[in-house]
Protein backbone atom coordinates (compact mmCIF):
# COMPACT_ATOMS: atom_id res chain seq x y z
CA UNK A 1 0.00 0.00 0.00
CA UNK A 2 1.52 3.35 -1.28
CA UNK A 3 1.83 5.83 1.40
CA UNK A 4 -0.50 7.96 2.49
CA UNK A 5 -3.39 6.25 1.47
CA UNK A 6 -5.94 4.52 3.86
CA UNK A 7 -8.33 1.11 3.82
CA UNK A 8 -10.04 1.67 7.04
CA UNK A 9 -14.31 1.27 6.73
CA UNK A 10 -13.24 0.02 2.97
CA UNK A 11 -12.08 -3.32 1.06
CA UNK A 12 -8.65 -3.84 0.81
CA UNK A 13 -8.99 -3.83 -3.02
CA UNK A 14 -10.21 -0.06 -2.80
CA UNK A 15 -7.98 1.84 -1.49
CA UNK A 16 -9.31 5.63 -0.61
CA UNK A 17 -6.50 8.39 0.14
CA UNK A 18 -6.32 9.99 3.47
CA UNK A 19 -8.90 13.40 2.44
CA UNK A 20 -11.21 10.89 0.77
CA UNK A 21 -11.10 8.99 4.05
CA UNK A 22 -11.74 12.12 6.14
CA UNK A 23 -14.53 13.10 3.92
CA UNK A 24 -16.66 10.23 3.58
CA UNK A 25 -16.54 10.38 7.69
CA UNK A 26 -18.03 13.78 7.66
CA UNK A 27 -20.79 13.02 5.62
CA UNK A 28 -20.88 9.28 7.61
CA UNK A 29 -21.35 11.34 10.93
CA UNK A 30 -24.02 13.98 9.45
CA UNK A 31 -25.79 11.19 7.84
CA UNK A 32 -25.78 9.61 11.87
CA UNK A 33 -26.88 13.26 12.82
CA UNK A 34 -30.18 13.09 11.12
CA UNK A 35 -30.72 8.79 11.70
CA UNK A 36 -29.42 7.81 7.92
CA UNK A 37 -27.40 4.58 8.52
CA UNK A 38 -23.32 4.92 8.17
CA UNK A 39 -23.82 3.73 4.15
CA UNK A 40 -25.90 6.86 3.08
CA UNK A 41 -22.86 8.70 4.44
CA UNK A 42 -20.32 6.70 2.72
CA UNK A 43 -22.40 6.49 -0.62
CA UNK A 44 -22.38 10.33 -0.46
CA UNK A 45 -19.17 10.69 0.60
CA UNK A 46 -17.69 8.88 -2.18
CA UNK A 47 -19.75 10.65 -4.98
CA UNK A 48 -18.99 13.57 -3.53
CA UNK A 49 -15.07 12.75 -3.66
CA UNK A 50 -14.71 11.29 -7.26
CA UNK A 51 -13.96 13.49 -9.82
CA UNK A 52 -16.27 11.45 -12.08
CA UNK A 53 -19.81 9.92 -11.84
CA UNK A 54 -19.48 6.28 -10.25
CA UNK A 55 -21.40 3.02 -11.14
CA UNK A 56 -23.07 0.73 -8.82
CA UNK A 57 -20.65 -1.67 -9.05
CA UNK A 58 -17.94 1.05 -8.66
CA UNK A 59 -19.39 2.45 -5.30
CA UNK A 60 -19.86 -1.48 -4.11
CA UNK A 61 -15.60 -1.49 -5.47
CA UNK A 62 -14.73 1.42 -3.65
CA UNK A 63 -16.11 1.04 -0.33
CA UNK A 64 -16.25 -2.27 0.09
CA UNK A 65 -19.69 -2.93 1.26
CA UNK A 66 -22.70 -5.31 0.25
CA UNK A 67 -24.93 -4.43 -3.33
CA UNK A 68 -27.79 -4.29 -0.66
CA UNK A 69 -26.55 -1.54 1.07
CA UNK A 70 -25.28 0.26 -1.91
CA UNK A 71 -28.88 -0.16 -3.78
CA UNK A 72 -31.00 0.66 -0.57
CA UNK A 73 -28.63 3.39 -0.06
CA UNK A 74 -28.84 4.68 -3.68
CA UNK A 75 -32.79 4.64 -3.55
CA UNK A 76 -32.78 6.78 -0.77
CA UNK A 77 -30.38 9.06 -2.02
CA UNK A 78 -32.06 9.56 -5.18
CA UNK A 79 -36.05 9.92 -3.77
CA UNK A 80 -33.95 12.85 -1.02
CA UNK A 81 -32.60 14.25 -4.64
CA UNK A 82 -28.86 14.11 -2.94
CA UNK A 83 -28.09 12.11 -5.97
CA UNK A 84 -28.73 12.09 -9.59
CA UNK A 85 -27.56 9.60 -12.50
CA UNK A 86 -25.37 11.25 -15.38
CA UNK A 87 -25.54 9.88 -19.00
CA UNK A 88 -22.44 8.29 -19.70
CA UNK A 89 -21.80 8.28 -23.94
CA UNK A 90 -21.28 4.37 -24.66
CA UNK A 91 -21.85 3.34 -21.60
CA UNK A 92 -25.36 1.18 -20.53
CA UNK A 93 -24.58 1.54 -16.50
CA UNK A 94 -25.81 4.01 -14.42
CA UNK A 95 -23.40 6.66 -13.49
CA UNK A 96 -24.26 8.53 -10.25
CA UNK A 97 -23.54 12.05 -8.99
CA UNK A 98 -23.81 13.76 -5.84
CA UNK A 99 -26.50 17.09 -5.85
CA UNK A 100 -23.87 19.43 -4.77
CA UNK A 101 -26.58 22.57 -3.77
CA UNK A 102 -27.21 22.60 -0.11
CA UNK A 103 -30.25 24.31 -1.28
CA UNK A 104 -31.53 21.70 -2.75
CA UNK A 105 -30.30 18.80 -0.44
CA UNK A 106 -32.03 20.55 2.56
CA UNK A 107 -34.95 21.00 0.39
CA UNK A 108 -35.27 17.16 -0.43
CA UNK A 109 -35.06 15.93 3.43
CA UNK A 110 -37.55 18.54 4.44
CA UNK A 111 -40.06 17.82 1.97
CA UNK A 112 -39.54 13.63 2.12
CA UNK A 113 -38.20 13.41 5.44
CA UNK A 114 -39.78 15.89 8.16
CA UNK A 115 -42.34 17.10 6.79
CA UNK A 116 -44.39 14.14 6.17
CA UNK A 117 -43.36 13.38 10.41
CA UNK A 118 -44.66 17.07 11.75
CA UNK A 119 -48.10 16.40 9.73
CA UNK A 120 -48.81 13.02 10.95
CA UNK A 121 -48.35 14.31 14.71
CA UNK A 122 -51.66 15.30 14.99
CA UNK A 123 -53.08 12.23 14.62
CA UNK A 124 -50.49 10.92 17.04
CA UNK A 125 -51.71 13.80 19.67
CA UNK A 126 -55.07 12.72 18.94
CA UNK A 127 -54.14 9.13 20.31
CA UNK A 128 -52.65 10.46 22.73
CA UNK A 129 -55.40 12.60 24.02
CA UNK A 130 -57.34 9.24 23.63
CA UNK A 131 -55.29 7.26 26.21
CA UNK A 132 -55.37 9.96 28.45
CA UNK A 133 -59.04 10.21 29.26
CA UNK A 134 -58.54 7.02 30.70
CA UNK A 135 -56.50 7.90 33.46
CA UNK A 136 -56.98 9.66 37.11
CA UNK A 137 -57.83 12.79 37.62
CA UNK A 138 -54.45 13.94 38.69
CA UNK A 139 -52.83 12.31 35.43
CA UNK A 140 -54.92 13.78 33.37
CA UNK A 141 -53.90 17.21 34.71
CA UNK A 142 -50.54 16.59 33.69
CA UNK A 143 -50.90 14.57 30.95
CA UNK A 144 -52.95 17.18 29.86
CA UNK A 145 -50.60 20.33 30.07
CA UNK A 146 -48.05 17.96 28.82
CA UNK A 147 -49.83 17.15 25.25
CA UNK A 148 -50.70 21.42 25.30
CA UNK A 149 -47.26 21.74 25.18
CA UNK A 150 -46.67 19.33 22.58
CA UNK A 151 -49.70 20.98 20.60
CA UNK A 152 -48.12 24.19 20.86
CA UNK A 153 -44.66 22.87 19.78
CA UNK A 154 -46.12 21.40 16.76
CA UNK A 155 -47.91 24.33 15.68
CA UNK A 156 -44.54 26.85 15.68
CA UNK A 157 -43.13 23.63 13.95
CA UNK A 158 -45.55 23.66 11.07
CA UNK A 159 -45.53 27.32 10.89
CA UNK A 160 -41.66 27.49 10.68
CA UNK A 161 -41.70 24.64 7.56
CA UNK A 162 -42.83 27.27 4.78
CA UNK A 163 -40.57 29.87 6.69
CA UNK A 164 -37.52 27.47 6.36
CA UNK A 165 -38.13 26.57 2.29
CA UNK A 166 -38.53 30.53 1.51
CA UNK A 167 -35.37 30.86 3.12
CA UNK A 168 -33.78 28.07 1.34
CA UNK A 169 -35.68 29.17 -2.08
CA UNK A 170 -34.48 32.91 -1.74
CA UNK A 171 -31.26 33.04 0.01
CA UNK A 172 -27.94 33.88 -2.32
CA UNK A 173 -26.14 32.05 0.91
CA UNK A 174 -27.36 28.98 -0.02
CA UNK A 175 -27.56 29.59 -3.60
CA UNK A 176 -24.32 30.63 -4.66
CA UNK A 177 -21.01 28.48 -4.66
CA UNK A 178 -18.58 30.12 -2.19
CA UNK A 179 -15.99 32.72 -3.34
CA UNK A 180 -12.47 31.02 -2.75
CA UNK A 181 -11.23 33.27 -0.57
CA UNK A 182 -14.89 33.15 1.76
CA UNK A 183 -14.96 31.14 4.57
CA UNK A 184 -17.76 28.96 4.42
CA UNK A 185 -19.56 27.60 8.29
C-alpha cells in the first residue's frame, strides 16, 4: 500500500486516500446526525469525492460494502434528490452524482423526510389525548398540560416549515457556490 493512502471502513482492493477517508466520515457522521445509517454517508461521501460519476458496481468497489446496502442506499439518495444519475456516452450503467446545492439537499429531506413526520403528529396527539381520558384525575392534569405543550410545539413547527423553504428558495447564501477566498460555516 503506497503511502498515504488509507483502507479503514473500505475493502482492501479499494484503497481511498487519506482526504477521501476524512470526507466520507463527515458526511458518515451527518448522515448519523439526522438517523441515515453509516452507508448513506459513505455512498455520499464517495460521490462527492470522485472526480467522475461512479457506477453501482464502482461504489460497491470502492467502499467495500454489500450491493444491498449500496442499492438501498442509492434509492434513498435519489427519492432525497442528494443524488442524480449522469448519462455516460457508450456506456449502458448508471453513473451517479452527488446534488452538490445545499439548497436543494435541505430541500429534499424537508419535503420527504420531516415534513411528512410534523403532519402526521396530529393524529399521534389525537391518540394520545385518547389514552389519556382514561387515566386519574391527577394524570390527566398533567398529561394534559403535557400534550398542550406538545400541541403548541407542533404548531410553531408547522408554521416554521414554509418559513424554512422561503429561506432556502431565496437566500444567495445557499444559492451561490462560495468565493475562494470566503470562509464557508
Amino acid at each position: 500500500m503506497g503511502q498515504g493512502s488509507s483502507t479503514v471502513g473500505v475493502s482492501q482492493n479499494a484503497v481511498l486516500s487519506p482526504w477521501e477517508t476524512a470526507t466520507i466520515e463527515v458526511f458518515v457522521r451527518a448522515a448519523a446526525l439526522i438517523g441515515f445509517p453509516r452507508s448513506i454517508g459513505e455512498i455520499y461521501g464517495v460521490l462527492f469525492c470522485a472526480e467522475h460519476a461512479l457506477t453501482f458496481d464502482d461504489l460497491v468497489g470502492r467502499l467495500g460494502i454489500s450491493r444491498g446496502s449500496v442499492s438501498q442506499g442509492l434509492k434513498v439518495l435519489r427519492q432525497l434528490g442528494a443524488v442524480r444519475i449522469q448519462y455516460v456516452a457508450g456506456s449502458r450503467k448508471d453513473h451517479y452524482e452527488p446534488e452538490l446545492s445545499m439548497r436543494r439537499l435541505v430541500s429534499g429531506f424537508v419535503r420527504d423526510q420531516f415534513t411528512p413526520h410534523v403532519e402526521s403528529g396530529t393524529a399521534r396527539l389525537e391518540q394520545i389525548e385518547a389514552l389519556i381520558k382514561e387515566e386519574d384525575s391527577t394524570v390527566r392534569r398533567h398529561a394534559a398540560a403535557r400534550i398542550s405543550t406538545l400541541r403548541s410545539w407542533q404548531k410553531r413547527t408547522v408554521k416554521l416549515v414554509p418559513v424554512v423553504m422561503a429561506v432556502l428558495s431565496g437566500s444567495d447564501f445557499l444559492k451561490n457556490e462560495p468565493e475562494p477566498d470566503r470562509e464557508v460555516i
